[in-house]
C-alpha atoms as a PDB file:
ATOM      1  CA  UNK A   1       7.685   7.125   2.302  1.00  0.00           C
ATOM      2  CA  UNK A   2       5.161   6.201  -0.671  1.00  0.00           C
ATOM      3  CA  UNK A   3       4.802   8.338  -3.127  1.00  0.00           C
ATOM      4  CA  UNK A   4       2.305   8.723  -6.543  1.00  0.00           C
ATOM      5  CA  UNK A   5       3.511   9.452 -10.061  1.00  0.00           C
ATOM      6  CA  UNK A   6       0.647  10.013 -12.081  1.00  0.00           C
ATOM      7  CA  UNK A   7       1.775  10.216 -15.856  1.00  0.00           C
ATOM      8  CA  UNK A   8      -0.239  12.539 -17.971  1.00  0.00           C
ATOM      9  CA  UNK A   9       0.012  12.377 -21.960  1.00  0.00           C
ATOM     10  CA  UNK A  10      -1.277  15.115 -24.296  1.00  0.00           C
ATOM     11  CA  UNK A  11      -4.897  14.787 -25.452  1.00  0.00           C
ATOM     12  CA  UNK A  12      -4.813  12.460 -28.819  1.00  0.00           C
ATOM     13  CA  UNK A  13      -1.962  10.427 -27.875  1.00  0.00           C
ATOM     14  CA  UNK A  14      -4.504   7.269 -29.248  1.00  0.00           C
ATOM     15  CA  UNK A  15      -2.045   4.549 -29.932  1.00  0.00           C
ATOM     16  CA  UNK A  16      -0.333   5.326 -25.947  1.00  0.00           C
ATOM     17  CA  UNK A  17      -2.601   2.092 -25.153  1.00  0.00           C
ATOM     18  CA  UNK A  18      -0.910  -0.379 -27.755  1.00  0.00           C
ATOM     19  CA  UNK A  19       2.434   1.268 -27.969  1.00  0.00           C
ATOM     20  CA  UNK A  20       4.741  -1.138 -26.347  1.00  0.00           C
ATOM     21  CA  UNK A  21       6.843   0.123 -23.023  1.00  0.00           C
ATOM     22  CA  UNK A  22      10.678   0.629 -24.661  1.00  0.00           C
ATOM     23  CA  UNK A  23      13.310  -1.490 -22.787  1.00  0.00           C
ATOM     24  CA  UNK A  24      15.106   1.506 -21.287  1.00  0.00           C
ATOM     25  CA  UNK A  25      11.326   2.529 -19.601  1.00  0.00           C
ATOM     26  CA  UNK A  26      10.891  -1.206 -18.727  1.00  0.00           C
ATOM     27  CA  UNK A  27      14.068  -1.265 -16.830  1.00  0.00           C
ATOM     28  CA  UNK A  28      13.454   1.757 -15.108  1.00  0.00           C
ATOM     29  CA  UNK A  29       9.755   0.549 -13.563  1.00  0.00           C
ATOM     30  CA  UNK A  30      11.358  -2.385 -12.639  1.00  0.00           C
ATOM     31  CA  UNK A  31      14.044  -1.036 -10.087  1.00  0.00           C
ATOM     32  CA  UNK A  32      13.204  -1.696  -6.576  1.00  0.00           C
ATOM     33  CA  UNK A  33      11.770   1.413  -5.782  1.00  0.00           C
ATOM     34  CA  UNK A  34       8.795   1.341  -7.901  1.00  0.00           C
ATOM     35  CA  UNK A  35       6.492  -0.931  -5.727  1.00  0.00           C
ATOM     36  CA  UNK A  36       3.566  -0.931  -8.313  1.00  0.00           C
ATOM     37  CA  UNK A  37       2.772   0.353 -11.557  1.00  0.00           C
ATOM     38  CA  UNK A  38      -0.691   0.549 -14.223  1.00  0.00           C
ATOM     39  CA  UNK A  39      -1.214   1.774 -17.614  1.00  0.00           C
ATOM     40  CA  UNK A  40      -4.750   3.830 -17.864  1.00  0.00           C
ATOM     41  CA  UNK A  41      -6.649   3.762 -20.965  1.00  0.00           C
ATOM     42  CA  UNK A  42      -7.528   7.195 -22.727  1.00  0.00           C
ATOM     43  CA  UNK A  43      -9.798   9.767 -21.049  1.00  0.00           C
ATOM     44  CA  UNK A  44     -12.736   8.579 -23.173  1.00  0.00           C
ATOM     45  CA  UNK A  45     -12.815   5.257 -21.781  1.00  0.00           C
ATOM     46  CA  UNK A  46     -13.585   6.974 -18.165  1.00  0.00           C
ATOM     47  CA  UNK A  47     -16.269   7.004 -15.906  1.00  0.00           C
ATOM     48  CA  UNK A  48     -16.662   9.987 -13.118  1.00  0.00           C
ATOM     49  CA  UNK A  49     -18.731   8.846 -10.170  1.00  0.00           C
ATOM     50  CA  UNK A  50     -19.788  11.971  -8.111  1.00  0.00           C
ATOM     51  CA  UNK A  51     -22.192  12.514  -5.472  1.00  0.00           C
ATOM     52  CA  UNK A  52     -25.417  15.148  -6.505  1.00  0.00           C
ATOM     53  CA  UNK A  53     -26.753  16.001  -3.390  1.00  0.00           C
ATOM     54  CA  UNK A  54     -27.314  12.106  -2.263  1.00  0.00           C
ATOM     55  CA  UNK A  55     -27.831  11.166  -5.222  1.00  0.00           C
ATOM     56  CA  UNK A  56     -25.291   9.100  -7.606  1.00  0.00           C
ATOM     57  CA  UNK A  57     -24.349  10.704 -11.061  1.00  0.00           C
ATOM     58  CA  UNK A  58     -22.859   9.024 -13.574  1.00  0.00           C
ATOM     59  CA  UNK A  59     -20.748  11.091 -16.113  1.00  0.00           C
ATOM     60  CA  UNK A  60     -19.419   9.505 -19.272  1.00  0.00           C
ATOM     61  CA  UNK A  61     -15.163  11.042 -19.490  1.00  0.00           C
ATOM     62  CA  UNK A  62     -13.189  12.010 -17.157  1.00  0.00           C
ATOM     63  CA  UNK A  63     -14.183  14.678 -14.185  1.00  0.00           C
ATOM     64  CA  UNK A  64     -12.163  18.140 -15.936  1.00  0.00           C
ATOM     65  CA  UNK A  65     -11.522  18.771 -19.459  1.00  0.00           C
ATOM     66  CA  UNK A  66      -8.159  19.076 -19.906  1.00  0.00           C
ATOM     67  CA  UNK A  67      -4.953  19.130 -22.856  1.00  0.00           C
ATOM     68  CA  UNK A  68      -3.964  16.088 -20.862  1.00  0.00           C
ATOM     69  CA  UNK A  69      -5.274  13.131 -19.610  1.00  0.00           C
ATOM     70  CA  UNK A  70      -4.062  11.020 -16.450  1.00  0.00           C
ATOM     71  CA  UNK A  71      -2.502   8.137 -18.428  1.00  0.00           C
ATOM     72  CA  UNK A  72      -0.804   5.736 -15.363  1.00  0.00           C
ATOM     73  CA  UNK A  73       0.135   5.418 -11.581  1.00  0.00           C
ATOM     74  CA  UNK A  74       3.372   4.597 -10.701  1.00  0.00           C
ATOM     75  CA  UNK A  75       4.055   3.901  -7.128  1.00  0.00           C
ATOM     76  CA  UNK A  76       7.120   4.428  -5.425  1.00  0.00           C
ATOM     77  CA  UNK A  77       9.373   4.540  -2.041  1.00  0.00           C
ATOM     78  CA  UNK A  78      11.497   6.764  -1.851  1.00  0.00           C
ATOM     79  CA  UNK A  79      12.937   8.683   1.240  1.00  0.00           C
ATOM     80  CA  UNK A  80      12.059  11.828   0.770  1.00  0.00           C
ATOM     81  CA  UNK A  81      10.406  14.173  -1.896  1.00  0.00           C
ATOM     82  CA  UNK A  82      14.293  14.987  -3.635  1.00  0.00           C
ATOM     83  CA  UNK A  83      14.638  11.363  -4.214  1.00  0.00           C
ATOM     84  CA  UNK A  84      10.840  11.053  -5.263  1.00  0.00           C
ATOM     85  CA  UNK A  85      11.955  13.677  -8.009  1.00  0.00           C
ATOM     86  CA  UNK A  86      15.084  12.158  -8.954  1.00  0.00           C
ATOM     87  CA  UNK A  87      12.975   8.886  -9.620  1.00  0.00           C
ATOM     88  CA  UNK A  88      10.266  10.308 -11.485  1.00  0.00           C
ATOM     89  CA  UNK A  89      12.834  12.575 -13.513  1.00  0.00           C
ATOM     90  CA  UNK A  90      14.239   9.727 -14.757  1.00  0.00           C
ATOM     91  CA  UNK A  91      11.120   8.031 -15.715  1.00  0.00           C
ATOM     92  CA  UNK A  92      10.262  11.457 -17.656  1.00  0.00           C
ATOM     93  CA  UNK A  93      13.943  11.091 -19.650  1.00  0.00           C
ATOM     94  CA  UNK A  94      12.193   7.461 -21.260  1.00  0.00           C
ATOM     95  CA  UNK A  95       8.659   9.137 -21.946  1.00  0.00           C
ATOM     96  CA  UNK A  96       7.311  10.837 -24.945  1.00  0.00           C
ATOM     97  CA  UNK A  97       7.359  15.018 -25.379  1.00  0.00           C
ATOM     98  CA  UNK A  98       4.651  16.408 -23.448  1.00  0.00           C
ATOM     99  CA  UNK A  99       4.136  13.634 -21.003  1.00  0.00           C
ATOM    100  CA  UNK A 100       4.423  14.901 -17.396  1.00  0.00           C
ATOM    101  CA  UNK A 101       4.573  13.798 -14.218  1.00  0.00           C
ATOM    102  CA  UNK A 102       2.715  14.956 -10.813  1.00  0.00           C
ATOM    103  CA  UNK A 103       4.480  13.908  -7.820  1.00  0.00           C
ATOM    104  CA  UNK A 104       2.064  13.108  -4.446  1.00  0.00           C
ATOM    105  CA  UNK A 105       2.911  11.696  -1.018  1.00  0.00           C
ATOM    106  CA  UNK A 106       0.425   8.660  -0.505  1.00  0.00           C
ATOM    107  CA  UNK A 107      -1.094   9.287   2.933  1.00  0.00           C
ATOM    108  CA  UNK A 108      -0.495   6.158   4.717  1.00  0.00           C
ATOM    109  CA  UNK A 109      -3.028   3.772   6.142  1.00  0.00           C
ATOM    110  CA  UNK A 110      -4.438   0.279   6.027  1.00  0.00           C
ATOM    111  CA  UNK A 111      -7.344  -1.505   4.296  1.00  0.00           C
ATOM    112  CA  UNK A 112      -9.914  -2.597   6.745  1.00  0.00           C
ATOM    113  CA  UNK A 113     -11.351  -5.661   4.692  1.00  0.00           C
ATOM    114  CA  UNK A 114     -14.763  -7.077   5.569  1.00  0.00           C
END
């Protein structure tokens, strides 16, 4: 099964963008379970799209205000939610205090292109 592990950092973590990934962090996103991975810039660089009663609304940020900001996506297979854990545990050990990370089953499904 696929699952998400969006990465949050605390607010004012600025320099997360330019920091480079430490070898031990590298080595971990680059086992074979982790099918996909993308660094996010900070909340302020964010766009929320939302629908107003059929009507499109652009807000400048990010949709909550929060002492954290979704920072990446890691994707990963694992076989169950246990091992899912045990994978993004491990990423935690290589992140900076106060990162966390939110574990979600990807609902399965294909893209229909044009």
């Amino acid at each position: 099964m696929q699952y998400a592990l969006l990465t949050y950092s605390p607010a004012g973590d600025a320099d997360r963008a330019t920091r480079p990934i430490t070898d031990s962090l590298a080595a971990l996103l680059a086992e074979p379970a982790v099918t996909g991975w993308a660094r996010l810039h900070a909340d302020g660089s964010a766009t929320t799209v939302r629908d107003d009663e059929g009507r499109m609304l652009l807000t400048d940020g990010p949709f909550v205000e929060s002492k954290e900001y979704l920072a990446g996506l890691i994707l990963i297979e694992a076989g169950n939610l246990d091992g899912a854990l045990a994978i993004a545990a491990g990423l935690l050990r290589e992140t900076r205090p106060g990162t966390a990370i939110e574990v979600r089953p990807v609902i399965e499904g294909r893209f229909r292109g044009a």
